[in-house]
Protein backbone atom coordinates (compact mmCIF):
# COMPACT_ATOMS: atom_id res chain seq x y z
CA UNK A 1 64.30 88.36 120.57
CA UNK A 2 67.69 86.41 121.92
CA UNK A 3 69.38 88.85 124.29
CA UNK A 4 72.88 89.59 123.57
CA UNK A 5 75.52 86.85 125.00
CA UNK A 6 78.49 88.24 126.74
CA UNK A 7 81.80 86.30 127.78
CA UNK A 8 83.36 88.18 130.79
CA UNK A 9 87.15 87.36 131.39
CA UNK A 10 89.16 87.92 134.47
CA UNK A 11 91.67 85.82 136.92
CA UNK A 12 89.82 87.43 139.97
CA UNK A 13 86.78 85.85 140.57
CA UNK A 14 85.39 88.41 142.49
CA UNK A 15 85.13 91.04 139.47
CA UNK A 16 84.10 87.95 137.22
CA UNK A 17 80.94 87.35 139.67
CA UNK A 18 80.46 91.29 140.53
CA UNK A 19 80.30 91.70 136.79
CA UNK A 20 78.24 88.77 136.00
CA UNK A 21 75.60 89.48 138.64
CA UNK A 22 75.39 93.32 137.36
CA UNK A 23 75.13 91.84 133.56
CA UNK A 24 72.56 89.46 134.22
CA UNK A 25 70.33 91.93 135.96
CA UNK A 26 70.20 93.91 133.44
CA UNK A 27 69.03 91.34 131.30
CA UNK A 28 72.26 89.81 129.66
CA UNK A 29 73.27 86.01 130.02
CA UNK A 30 76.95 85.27 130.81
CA UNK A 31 79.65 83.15 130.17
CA UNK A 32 82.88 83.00 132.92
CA UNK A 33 86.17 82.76 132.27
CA UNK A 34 89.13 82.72 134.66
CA UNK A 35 92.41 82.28 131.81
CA UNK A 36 93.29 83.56 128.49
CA UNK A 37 92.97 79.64 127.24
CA UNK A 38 89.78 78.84 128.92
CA UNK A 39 88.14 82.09 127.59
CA UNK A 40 89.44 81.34 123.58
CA UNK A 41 88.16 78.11 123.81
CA UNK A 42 84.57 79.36 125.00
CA UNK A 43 84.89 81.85 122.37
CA UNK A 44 84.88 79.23 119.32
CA UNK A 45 82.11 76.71 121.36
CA UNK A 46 79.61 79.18 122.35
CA UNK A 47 80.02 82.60 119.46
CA UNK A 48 79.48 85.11 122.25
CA UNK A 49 78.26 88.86 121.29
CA UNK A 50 80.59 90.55 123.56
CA UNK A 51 83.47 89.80 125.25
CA UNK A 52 85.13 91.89 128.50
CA UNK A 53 88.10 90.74 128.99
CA UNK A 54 91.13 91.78 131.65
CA UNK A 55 94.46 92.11 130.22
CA UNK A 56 96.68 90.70 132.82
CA UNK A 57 95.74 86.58 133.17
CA UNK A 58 97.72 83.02 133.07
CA UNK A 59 98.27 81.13 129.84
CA UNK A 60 97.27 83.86 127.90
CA UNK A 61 97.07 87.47 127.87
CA UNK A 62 94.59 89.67 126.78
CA UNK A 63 96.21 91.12 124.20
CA UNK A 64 97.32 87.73 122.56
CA UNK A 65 93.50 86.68 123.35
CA UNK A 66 92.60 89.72 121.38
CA UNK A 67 95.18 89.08 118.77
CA UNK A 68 93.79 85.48 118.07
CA UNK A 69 89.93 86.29 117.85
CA UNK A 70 90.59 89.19 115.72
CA UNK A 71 92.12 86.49 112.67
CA UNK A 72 88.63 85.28 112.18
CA UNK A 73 85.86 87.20 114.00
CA UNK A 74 84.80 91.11 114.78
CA UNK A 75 83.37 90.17 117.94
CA UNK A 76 82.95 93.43 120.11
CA UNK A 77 85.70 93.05 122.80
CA UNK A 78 86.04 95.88 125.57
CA UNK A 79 89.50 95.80 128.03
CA UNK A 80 88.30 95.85 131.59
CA UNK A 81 92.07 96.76 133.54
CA UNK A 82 93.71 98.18 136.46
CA UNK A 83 96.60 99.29 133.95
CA UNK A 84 96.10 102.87 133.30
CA UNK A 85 98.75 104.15 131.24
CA UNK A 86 98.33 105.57 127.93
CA UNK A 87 101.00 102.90 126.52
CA UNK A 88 98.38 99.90 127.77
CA UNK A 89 95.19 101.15 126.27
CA UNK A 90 96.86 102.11 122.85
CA UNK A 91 98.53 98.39 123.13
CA UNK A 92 94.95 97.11 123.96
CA UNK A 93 92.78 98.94 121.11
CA UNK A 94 95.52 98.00 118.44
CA UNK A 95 95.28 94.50 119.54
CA UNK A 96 91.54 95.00 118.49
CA UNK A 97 90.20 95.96 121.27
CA UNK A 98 86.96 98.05 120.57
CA UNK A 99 86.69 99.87 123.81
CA UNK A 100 89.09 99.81 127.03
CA UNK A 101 87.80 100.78 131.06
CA UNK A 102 89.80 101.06 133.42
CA UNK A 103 90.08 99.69 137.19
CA UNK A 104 87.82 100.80 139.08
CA UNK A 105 85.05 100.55 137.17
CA UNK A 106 81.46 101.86 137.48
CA UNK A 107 79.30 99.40 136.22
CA UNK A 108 76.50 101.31 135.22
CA UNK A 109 78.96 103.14 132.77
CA UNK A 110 80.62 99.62 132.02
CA UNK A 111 77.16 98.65 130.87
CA UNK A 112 76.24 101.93 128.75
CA UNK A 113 79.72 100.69 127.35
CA UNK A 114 78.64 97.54 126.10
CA UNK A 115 75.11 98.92 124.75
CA UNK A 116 77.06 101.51 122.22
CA UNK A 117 79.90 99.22 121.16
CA UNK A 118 76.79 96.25 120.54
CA UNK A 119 75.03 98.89 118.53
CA UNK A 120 78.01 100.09 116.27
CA UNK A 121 78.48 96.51 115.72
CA UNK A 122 74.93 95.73 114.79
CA UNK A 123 75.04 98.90 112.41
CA UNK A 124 78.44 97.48 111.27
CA UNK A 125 76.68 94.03 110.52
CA UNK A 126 73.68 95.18 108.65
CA UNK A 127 76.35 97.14 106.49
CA UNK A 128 78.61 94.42 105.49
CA UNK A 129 77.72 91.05 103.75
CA UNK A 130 80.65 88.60 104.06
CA UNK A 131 81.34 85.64 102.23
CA UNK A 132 84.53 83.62 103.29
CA UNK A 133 86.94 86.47 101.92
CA UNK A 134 84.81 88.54 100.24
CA UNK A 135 83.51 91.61 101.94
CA UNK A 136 80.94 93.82 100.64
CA UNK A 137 80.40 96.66 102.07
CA UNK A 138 77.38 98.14 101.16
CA UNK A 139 77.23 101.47 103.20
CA UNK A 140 80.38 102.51 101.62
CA UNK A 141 80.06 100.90 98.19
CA UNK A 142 83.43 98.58 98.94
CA UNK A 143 84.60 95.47 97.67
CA UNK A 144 87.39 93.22 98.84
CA UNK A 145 88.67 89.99 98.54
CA UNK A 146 91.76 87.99 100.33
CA UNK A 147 91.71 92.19 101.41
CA UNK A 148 92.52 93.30 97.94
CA UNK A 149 89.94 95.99 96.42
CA UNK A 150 88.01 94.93 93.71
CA UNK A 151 86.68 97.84 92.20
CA UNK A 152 83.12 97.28 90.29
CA UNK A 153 80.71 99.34 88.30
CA UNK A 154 77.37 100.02 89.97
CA UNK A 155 75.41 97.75 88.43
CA UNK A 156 78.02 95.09 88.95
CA UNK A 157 77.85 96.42 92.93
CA UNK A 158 74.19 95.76 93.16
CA UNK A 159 74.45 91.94 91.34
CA UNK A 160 76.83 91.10 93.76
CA UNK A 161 75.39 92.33 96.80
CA UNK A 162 71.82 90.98 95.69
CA UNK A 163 73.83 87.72 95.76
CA UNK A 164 76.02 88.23 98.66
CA UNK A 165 72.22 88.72 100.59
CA UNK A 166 71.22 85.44 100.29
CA UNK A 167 74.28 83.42 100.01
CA UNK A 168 74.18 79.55 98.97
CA UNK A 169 70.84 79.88 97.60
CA UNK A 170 70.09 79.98 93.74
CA UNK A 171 68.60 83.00 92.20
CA UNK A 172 67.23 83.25 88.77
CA UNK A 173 68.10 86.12 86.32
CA UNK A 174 64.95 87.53 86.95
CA UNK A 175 64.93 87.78 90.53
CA UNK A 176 68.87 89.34 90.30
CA UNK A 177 67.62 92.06 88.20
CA UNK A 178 64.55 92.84 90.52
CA UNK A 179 66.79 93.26 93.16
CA UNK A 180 69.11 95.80 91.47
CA UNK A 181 66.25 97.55 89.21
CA UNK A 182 63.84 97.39 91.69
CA UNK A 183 60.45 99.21 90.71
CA UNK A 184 62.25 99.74 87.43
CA UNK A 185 62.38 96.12 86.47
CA UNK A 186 60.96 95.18 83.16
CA UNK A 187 61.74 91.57 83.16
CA UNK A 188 63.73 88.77 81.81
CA UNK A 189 67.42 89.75 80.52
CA UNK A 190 70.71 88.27 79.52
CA UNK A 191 72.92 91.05 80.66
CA UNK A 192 72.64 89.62 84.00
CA UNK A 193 75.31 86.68 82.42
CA UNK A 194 77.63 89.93 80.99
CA UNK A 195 77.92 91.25 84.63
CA UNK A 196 78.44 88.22 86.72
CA UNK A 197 80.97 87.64 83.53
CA UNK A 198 82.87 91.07 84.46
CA UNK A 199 82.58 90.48 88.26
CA UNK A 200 83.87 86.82 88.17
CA UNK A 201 87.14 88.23 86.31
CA UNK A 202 87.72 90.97 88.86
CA UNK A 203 87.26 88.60 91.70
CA UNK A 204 89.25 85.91 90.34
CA UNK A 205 92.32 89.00 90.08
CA UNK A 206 91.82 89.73 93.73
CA UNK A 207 91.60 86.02 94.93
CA UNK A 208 93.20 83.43 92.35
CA UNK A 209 92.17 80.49 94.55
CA UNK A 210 88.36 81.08 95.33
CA UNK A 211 85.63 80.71 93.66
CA UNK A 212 82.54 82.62 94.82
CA UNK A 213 79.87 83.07 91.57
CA UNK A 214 78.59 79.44 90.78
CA UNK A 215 76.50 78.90 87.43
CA UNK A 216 73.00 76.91 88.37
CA UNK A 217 72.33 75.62 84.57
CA UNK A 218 68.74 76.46 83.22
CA UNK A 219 67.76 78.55 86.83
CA UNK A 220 70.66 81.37 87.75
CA UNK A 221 73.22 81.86 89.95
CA UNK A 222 74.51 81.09 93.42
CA UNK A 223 77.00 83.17 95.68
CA UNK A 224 79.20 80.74 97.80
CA UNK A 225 83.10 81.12 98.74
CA UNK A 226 85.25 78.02 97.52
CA UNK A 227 89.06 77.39 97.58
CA UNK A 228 90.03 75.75 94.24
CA UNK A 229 91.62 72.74 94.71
């Protein structure tokens, strides 16, 4: 099993290799980063699982870094800063900051940071199945698209998410209803082409320019977010 990848930002070197060293004995690999810059374009080449990032660096702040990732990505990030004040960390966690320590630091508790904010966002993973811009949230029973609620029936719920599991690939009518009826399935059924009927309508009233439920002719269906042209 991969260990978890963690990007650790600072303009002092020193706390970049103190933390590093600590990180990697504990089993984690590392990536450095020594500007705001540097450490976004690291981000998008290498998809780290973490980030710890300072606020205070050149080019670009950690709040603007923050800012930036947060358009695309829920990447765990945790604010590792000598700035104390209540003002800063409030600043820092509405940037998107998931967690913020300050300077000093203990890095056994830095660490026993990063292990519950990776686990929240494992549990937070395995709870959501996202498509471009749709989000299902299946813990919660939520649907959104372009961030607009679509509200759907149950059964509508549990075609989508059956399809939002295994996005791109074609599933047959049958196999859609096994995955909603489960042990209850009694085979073959058209209503499957009523539902994805009623959910492509809602969807299409939330987000006018995608299109996310394709028809495969003579097998099923096929989850996959599209912009219309």
């Amino acid at each position: 099993m991969r260990k978890d990848r963690i990007l650790v930002v600072d303009d002092e070197k020193d706390i970049v290799s103190f933390v590093r060293a600590y990180l990697e004995r504990e089993g984690y690999p590392t990536l450095a980063a020594y500007d705001g810059e540097t450490a976004l374009r690291l981000w998008r080449e290498h998809k780290p699982d973490l980030v710890v990032l300072d606020i205070l660096m050149p080019m670009l702040d950690g709040y603007a870094f923050c800012r930036e990732v947060r358009k695309s990505s829920r990447v765990p990030i945790i604010i590792l800063s000598a700035r104390a004040e209540e003002e800063d960390r409030v600043r820092g966690l509405e940037s998107g900051a998931d967690d913020y320590v300050i300077k000093p630091f203990s890095p056994r508790e830095l660490v026993a940071r990063i292990r519950a904010v990776l686990r929240r966002s494992r549990a937070e993973r395995e709870a959501l199945l996202c498509v471009g811009p749709l989000v299902i949230d299946r813990r919660n029973r939520l649907v959104t698209a372009c961030e607009r609620e679509v509200v759907l029936t149950p059964t509508e719920f549990a075609v989508l998410a059956a399809l939002a599991a295994s996005p791109g690939n074609v599933l047959s009518r049958e196999e859609i209803l096994h995955e909603v009826q489960g042990d209850l399935y009694e085979g073959y059924d058209r209503n499957v082409d009523t539902h994805v009927k009623n959910i492509r309508r809602k969807l299409k009233d939330a987000a006018e320019e995608w299109s996310f439920i394709e028809t495969v002719y003579g097998v099923g269906y096929r989850l996959q977010a599209r912009r219309k042209v």
